[in-house]
C-alpha atoms as a PDB file:
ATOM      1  CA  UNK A   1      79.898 115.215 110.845  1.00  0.00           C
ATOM      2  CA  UNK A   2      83.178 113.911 111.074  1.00  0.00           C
ATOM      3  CA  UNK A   3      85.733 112.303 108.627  1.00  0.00           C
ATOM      4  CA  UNK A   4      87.038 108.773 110.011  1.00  0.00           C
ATOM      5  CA  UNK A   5      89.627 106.882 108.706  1.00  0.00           C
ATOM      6  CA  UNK A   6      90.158 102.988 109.969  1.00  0.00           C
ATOM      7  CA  UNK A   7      93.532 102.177 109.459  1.00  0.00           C
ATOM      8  CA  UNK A   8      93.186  97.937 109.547  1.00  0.00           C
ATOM      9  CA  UNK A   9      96.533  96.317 109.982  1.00  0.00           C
ATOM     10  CA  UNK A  10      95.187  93.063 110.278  1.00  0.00           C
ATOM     11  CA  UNK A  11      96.614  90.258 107.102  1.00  0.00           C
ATOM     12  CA  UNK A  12      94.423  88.113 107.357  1.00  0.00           C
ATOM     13  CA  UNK A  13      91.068  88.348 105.174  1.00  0.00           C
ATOM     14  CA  UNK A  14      88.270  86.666 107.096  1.00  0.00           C
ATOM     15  CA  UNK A  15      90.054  87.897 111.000  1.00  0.00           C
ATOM     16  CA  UNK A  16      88.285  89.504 113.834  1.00  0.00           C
ATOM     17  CA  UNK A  17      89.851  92.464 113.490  1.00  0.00           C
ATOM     18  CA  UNK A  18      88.116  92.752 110.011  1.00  0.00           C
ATOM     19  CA  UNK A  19      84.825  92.100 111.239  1.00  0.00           C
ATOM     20  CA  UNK A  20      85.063  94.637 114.366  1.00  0.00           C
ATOM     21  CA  UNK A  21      86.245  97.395 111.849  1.00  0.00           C
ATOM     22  CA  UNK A  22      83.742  96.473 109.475  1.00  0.00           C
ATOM     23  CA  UNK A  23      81.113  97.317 112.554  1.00  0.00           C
ATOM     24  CA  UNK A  24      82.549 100.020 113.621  1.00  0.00           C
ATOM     25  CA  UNK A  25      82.699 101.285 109.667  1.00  0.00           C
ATOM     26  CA  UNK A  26      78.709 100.850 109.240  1.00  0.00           C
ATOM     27  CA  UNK A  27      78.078 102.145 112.625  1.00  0.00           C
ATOM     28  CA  UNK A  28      79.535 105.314 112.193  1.00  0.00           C
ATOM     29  CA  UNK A  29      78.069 105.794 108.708  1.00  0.00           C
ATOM     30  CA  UNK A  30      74.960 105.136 110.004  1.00  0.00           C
ATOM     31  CA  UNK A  31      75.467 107.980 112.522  1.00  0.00           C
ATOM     32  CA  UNK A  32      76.104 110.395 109.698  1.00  0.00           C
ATOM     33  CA  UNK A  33      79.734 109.920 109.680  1.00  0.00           C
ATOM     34  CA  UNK A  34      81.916 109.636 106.714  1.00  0.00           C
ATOM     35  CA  UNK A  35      84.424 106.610 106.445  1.00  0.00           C
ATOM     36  CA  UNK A  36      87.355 105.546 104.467  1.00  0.00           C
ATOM     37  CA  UNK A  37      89.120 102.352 105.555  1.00  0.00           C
ATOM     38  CA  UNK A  38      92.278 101.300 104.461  1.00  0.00           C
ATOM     39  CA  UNK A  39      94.062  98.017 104.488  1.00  0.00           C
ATOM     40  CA  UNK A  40      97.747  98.285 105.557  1.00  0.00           C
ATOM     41  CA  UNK A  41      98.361  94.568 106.628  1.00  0.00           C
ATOM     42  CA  UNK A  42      99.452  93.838 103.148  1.00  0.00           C
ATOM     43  CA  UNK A  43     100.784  96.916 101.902  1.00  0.00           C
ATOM     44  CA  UNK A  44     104.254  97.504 100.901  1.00  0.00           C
ATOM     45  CA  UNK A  45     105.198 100.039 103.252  1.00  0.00           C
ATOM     46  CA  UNK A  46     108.794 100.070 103.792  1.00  0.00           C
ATOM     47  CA  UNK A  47     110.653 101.779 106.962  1.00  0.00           C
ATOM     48  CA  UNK A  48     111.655 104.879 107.666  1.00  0.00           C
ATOM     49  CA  UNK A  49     115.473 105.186 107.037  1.00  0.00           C
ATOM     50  CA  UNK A  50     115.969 108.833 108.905  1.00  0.00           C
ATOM     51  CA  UNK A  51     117.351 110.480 105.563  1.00  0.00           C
ATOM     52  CA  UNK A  52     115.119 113.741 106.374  1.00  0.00           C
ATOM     53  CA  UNK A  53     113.771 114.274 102.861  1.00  0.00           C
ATOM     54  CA  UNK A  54     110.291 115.066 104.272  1.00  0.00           C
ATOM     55  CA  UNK A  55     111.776 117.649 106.612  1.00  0.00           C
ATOM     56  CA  UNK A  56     114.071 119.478 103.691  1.00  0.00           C
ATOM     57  CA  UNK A  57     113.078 122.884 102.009  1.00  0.00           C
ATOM     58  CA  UNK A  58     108.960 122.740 102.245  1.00  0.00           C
ATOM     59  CA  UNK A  59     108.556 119.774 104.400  1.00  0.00           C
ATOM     60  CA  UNK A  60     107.130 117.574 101.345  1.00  0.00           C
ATOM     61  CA  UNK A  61     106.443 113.890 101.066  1.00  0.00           C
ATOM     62  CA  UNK A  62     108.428 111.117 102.198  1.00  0.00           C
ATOM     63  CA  UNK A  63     110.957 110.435  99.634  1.00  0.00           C
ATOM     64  CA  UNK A  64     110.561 106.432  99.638  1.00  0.00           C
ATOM     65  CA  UNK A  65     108.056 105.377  96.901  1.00  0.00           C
ATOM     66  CA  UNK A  66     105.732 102.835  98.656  1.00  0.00           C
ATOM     67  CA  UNK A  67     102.442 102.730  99.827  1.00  0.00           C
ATOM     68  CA  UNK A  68     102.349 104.782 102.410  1.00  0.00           C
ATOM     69  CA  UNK A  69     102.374 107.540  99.132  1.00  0.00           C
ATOM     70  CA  UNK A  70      98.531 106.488  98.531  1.00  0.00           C
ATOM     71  CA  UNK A  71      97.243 106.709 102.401  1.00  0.00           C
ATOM     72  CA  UNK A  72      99.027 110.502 103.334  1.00  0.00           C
ATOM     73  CA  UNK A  73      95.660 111.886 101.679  1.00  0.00           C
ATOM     74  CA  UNK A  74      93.347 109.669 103.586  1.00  0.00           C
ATOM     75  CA  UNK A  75      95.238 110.831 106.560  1.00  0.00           C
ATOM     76  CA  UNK A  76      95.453 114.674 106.024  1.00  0.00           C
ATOM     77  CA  UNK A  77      92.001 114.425 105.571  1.00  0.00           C
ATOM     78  CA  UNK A  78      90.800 112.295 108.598  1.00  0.00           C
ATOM     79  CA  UNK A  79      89.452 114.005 111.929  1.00  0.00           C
ATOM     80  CA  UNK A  80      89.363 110.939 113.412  1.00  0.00           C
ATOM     81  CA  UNK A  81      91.557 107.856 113.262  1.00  0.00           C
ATOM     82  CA  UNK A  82      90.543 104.506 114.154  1.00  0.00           C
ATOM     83  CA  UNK A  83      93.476 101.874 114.499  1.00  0.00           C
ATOM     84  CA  UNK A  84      92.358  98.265 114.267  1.00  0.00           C
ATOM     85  CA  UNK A  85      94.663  95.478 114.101  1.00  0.00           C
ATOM     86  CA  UNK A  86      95.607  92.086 116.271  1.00  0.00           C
ATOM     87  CA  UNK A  87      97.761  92.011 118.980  1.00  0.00           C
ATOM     88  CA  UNK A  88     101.207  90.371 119.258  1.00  0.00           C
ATOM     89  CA  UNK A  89     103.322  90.081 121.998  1.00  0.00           C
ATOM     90  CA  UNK A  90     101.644  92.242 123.873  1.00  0.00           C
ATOM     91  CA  UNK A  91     102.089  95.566 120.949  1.00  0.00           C
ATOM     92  CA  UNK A  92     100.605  96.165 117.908  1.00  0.00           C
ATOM     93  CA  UNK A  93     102.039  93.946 114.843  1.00  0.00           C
ATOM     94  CA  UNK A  94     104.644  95.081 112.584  1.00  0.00           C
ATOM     95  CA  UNK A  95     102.241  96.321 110.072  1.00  0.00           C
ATOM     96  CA  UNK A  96     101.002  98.925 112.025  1.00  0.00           C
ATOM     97  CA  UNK A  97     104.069  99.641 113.134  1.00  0.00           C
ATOM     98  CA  UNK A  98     105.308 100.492 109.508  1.00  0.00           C
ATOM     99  CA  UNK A  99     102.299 102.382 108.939  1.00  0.00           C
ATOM    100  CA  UNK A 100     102.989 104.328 112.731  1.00  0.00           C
ATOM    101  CA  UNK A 101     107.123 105.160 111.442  1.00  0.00           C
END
């Protein structure tokens, strides 16, 4: 079965968007499905400042210590990526963003 990661950029603890990835979560596990969520409405995941570093010599890491550093595993690893978060203005919110950049 597949690997799926839930990426929830919702902040707020008790939101919908918590509660529809939590479904989605324990339906897929159910289904034989393996899941990993993680919670990138409150990380500290700075922007992208266009230095390059992860494109010099062997294309490594980003060079900007945050938390993105923690969730390039998950996402190697995923087959499939959910994206839950609320909707702002009519686009994603800024957390997601970060996590997108």
């Amino acid at each position: 079965m597949a690997n799926i990661l839930i990426v929830n950029s919702s902040a707020r603890n008790k939101s919908n968007t918590r509660v529809l990835a939590a479904t989605a979560a324990e339906a897929a596990e159910k289904n034989g499905h393996a899941v990993t969520t993680i919670d990138v409405g409150r990380a500290d995941i700075k922007p992208c400042v266009g230095c390059e570093g992860c494109h010099r010599g062997s294309g490594g890491p980003c060079v900007i210590d945050d938390a993105m550093g923690a969730f390039y595993t998950e996402v190697s690893r995923a087959e499939v990526i959910v994206f839950s978060g609320p909707i702002y203005y009519f686009s994603v919110n800024a957390q997601a963003k970060a996590f997108l950049d």
